[in-house]
PDB file of N, CA and C in Angstrom:
ATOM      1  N   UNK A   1     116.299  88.592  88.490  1.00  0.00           N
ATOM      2  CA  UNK A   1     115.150  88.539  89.341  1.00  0.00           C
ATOM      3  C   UNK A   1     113.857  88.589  88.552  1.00  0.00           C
ATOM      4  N   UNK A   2     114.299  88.947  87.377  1.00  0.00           N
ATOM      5  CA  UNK A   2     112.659  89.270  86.508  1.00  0.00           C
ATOM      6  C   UNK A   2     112.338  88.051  86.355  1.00  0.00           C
ATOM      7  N   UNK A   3     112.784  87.158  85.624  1.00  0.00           N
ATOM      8  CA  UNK A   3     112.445  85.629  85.589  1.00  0.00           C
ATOM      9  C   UNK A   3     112.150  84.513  86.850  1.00  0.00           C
ATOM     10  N   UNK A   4     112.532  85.189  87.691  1.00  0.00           N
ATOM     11  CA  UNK A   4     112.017  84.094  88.878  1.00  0.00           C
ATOM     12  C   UNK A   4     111.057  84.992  90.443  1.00  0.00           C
ATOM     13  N   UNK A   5     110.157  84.569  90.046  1.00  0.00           N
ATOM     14  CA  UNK A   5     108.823  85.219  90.994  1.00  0.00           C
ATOM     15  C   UNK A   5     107.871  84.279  91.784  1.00  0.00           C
ATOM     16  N   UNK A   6     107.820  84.125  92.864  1.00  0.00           N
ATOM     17  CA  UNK A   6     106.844  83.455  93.488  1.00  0.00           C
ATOM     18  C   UNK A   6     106.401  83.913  94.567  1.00  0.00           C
ATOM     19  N   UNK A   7     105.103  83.340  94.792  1.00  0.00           N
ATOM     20  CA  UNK A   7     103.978  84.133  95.678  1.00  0.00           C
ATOM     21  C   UNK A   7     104.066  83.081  96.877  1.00  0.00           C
ATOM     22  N   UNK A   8     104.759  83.157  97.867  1.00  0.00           N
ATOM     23  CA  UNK A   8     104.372  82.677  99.291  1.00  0.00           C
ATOM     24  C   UNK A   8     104.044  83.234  99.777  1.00  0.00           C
ATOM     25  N   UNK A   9     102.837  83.735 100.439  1.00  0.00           N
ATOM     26  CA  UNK A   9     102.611  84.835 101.236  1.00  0.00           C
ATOM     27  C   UNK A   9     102.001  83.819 102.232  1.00  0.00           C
ATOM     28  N   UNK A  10     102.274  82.820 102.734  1.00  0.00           N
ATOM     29  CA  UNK A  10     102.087  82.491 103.905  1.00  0.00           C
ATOM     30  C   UNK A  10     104.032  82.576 104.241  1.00  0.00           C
ATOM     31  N   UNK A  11     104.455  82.562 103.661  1.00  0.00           N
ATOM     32  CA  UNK A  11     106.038  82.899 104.256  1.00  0.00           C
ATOM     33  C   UNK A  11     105.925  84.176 104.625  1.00  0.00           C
ATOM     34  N   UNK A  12     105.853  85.243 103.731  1.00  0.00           N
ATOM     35  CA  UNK A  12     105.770  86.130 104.148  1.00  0.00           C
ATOM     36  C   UNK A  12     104.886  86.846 105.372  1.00  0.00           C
ATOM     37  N   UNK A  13     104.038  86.331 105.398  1.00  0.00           N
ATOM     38  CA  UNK A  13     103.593  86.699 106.550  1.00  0.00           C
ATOM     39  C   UNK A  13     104.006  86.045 107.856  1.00  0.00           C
ATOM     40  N   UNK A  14     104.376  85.111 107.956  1.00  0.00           N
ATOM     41  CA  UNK A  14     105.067  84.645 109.185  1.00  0.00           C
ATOM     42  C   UNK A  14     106.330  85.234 109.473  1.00  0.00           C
ATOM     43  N   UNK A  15     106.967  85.570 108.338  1.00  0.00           N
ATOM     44  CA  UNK A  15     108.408  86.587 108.435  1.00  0.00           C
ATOM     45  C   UNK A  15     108.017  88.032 109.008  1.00  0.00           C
ATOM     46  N   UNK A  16     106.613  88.441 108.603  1.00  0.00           N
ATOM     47  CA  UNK A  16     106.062  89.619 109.103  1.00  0.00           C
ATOM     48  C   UNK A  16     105.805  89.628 110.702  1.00  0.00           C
ATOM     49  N   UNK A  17     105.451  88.073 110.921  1.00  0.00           N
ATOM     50  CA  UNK A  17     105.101  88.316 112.632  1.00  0.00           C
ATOM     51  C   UNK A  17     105.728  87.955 113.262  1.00  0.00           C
ATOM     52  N   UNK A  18     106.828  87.781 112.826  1.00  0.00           N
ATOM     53  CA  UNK A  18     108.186  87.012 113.900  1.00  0.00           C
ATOM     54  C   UNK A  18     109.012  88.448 113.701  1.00  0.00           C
ATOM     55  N   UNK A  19     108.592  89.372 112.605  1.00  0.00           N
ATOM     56  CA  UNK A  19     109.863  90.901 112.540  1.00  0.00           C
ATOM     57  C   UNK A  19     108.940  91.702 113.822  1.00  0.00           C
ATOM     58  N   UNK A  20     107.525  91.785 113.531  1.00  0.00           N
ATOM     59  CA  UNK A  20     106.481  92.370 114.355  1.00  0.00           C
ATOM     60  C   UNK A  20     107.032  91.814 116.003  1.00  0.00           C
ATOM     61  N   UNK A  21     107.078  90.793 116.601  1.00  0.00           N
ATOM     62  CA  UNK A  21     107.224  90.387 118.116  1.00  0.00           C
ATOM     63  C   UNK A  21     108.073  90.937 118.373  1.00  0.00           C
ATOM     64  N   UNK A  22     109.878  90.480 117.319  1.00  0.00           N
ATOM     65  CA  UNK A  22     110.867  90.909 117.695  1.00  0.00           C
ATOM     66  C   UNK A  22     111.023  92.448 118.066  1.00  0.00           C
ATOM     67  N   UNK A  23     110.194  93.347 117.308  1.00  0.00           N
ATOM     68  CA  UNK A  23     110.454  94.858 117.460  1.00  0.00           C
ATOM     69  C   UNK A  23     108.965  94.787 118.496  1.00  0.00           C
ATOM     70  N   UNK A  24     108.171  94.505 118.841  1.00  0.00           N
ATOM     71  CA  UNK A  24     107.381  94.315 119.964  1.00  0.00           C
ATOM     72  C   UNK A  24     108.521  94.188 121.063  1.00  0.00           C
ATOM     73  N   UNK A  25     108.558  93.052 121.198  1.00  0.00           N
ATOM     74  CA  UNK A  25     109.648  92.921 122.851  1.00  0.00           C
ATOM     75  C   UNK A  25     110.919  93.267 122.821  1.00  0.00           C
ATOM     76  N   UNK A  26     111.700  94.301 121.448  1.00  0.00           N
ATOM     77  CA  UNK A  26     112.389  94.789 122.220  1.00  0.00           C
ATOM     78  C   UNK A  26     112.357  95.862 122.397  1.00  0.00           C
ATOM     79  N   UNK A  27     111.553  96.704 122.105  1.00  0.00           N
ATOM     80  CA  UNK A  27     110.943  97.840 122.861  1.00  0.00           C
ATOM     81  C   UNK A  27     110.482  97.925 124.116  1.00  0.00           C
ATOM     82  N   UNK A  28     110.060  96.882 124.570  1.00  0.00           N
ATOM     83  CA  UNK A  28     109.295  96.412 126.029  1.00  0.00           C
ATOM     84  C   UNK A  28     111.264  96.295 126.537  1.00  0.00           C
ATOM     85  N   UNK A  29     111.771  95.383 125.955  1.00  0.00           N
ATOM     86  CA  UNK A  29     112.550  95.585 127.287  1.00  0.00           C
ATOM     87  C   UNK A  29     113.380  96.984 126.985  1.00  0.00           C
ATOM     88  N   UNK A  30     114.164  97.370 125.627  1.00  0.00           N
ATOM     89  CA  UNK A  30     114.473  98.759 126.178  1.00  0.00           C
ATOM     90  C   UNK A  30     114.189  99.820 126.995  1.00  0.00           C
ATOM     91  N   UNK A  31     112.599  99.551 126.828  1.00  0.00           N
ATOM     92  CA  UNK A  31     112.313 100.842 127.677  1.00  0.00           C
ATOM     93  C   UNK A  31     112.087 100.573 129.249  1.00  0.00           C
ATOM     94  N   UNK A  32     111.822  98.786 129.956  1.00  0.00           N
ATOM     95  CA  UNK A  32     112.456  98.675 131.050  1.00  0.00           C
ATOM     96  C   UNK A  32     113.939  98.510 131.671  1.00  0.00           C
ATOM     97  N   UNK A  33     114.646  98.253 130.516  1.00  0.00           N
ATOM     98  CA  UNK A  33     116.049  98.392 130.934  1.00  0.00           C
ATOM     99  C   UNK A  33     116.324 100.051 131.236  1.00  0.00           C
ATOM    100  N   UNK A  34     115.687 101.110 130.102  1.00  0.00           N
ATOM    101  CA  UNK A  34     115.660 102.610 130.357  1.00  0.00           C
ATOM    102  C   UNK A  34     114.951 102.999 132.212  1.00  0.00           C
ATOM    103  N   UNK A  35     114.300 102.142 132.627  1.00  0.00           N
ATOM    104  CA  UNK A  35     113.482 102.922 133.778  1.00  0.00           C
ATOM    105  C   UNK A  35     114.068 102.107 134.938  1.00  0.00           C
ATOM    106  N   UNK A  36     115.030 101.010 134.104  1.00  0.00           N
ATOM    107  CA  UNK A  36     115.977 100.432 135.915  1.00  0.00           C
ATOM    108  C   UNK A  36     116.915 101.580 135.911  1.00  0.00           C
ATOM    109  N   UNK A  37     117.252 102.002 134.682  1.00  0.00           N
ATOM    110  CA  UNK A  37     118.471 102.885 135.046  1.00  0.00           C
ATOM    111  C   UNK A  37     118.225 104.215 135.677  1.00  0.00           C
ATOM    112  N   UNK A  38     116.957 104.365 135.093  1.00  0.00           N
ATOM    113  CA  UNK A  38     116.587 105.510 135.661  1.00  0.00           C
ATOM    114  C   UNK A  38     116.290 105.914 137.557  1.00  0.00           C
ATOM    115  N   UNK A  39     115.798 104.476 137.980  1.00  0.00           N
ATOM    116  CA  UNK A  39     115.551 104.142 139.241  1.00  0.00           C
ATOM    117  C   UNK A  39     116.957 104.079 139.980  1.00  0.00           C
ATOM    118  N   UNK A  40     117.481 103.090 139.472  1.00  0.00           N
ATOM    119  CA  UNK A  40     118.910 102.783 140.373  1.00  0.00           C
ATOM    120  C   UNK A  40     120.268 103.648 139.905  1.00  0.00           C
ATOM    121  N   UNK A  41     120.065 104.332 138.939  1.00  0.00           N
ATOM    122  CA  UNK A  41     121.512 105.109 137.856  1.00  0.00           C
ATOM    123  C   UNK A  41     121.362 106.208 138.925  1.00  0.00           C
ATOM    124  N   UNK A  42     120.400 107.201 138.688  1.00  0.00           N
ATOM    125  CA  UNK A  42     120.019 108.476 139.157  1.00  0.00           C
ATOM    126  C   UNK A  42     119.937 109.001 140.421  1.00  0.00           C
ATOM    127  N   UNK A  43     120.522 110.051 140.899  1.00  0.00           N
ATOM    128  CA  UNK A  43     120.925 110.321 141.860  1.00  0.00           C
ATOM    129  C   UNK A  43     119.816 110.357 142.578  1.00  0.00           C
ATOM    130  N   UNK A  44     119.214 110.309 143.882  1.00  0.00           N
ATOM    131  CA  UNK A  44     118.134 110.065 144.800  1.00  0.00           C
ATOM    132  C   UNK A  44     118.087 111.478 145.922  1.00  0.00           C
TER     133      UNK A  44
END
């Protein structure tokens, strides 16, 4: 790896905002999949 180095940092940053959305929306839906269950799971 010492001998081979290159600077894309427009790759890298697009790898950064496609990791960023993915852990964006799936937090959004875990935590609405967490509050259907909570609505319809849970005793009333």
């Amino acid at each position: 790896m010492a001998g081979h180095q290159t600077n894309d940092i427009a790759a890298h940053e697009a790898t950064y905002a496609s990791f960023l959305a993915l852990a964006k929306w799936g937090t959004v839906t875990v935590v609405v999949v967490l509050c259907l269950m909570g609505i319809f799971l849970l005793p009333h």
